[in-house]
C-alpha atoms as a PDB file:
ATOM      1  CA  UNK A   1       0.000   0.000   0.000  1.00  0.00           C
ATOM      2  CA  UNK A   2       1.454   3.237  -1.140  1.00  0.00           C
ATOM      3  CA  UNK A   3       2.063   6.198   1.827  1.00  0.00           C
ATOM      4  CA  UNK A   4       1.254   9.740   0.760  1.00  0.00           C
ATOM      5  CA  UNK A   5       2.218  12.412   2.367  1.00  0.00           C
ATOM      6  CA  UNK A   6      -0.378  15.649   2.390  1.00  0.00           C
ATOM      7  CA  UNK A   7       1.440  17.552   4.644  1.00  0.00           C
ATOM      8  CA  UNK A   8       5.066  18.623   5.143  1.00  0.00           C
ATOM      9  CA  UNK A   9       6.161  21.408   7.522  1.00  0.00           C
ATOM     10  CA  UNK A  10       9.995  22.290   7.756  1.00  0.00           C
ATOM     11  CA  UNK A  11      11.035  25.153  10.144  1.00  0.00           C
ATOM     12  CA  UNK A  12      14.745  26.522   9.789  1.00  0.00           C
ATOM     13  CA  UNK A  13      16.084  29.589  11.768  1.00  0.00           C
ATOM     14  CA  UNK A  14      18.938  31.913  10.143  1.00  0.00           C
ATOM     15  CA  UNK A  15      20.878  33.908  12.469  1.00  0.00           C
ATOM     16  CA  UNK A  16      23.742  36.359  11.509  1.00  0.00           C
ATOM     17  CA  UNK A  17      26.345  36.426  13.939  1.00  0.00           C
ATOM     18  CA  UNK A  18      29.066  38.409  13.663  1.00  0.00           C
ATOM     19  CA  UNK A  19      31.557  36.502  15.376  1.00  0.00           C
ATOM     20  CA  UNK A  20      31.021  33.708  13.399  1.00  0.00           C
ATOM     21  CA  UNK A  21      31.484  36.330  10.782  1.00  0.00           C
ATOM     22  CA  UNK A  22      35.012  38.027  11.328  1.00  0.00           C
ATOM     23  CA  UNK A  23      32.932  41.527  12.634  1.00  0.00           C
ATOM     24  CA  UNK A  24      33.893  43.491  10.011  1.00  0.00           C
ATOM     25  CA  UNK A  25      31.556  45.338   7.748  1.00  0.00           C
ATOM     26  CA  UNK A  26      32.734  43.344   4.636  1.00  0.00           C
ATOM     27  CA  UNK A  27      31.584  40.322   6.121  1.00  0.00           C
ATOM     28  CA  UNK A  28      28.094  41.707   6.198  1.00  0.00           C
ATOM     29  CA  UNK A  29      28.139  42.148   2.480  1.00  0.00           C
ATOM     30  CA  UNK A  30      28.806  38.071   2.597  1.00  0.00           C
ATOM     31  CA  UNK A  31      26.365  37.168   5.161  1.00  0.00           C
ATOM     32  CA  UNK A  32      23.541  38.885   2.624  1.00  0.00           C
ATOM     33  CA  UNK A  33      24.980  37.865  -0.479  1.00  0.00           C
ATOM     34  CA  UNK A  34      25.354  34.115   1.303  1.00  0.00           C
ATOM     35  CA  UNK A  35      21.358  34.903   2.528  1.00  0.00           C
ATOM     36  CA  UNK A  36      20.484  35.788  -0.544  1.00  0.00           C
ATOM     37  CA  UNK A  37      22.150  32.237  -1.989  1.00  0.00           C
ATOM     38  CA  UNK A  38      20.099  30.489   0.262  1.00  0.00           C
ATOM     39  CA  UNK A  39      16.977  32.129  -0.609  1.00  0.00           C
ATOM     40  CA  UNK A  40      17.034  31.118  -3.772  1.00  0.00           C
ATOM     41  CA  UNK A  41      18.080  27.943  -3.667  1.00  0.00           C
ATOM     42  CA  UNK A  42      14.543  27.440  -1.616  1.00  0.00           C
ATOM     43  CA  UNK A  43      12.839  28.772  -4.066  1.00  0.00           C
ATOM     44  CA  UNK A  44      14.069  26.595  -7.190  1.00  0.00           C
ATOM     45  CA  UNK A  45      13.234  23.616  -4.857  1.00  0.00           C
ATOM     46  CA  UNK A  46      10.281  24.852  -4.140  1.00  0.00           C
ATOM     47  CA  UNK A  47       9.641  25.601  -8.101  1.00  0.00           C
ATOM     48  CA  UNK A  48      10.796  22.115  -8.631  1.00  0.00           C
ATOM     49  CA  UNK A  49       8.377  20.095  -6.228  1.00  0.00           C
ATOM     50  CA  UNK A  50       5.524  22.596  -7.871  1.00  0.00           C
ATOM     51  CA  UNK A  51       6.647  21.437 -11.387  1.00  0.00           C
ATOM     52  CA  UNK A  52       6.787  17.568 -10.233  1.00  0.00           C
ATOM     53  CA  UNK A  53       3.294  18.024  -8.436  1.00  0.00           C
ATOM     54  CA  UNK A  54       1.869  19.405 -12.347  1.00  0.00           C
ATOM     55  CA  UNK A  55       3.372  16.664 -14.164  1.00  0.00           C
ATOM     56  CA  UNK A  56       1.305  13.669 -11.222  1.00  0.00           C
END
């Protein structure tokens, strides 16, 4: 018997520290381009499972 999932819920939190990040103002300008990286990387998944969920 197949399993189907209706419902999936993932939570993530995404802090800036600036220790992690050296604490200079240059590493700023990484932490938003990195941000930025991972924000759209979500969204082509995201696009993807939309596309796979048309094609069913």
């Amino acid at each position: 018997m197949p399993l189907e999932i209706r419902e999936l819920v993932i939570r993530t939190t995404v802090t800036s520290d600036s220790t992690q990040l050296g604490g200079d103002s240059d590493s700023e300008d990484g932490a938003v381009a990195n941000e930025s990286a991972i924000i759209a990387a979500c969204v082509d998944q995201v696009l993807a499972i939309l596309h796979a969920r048309k094609e069913r």
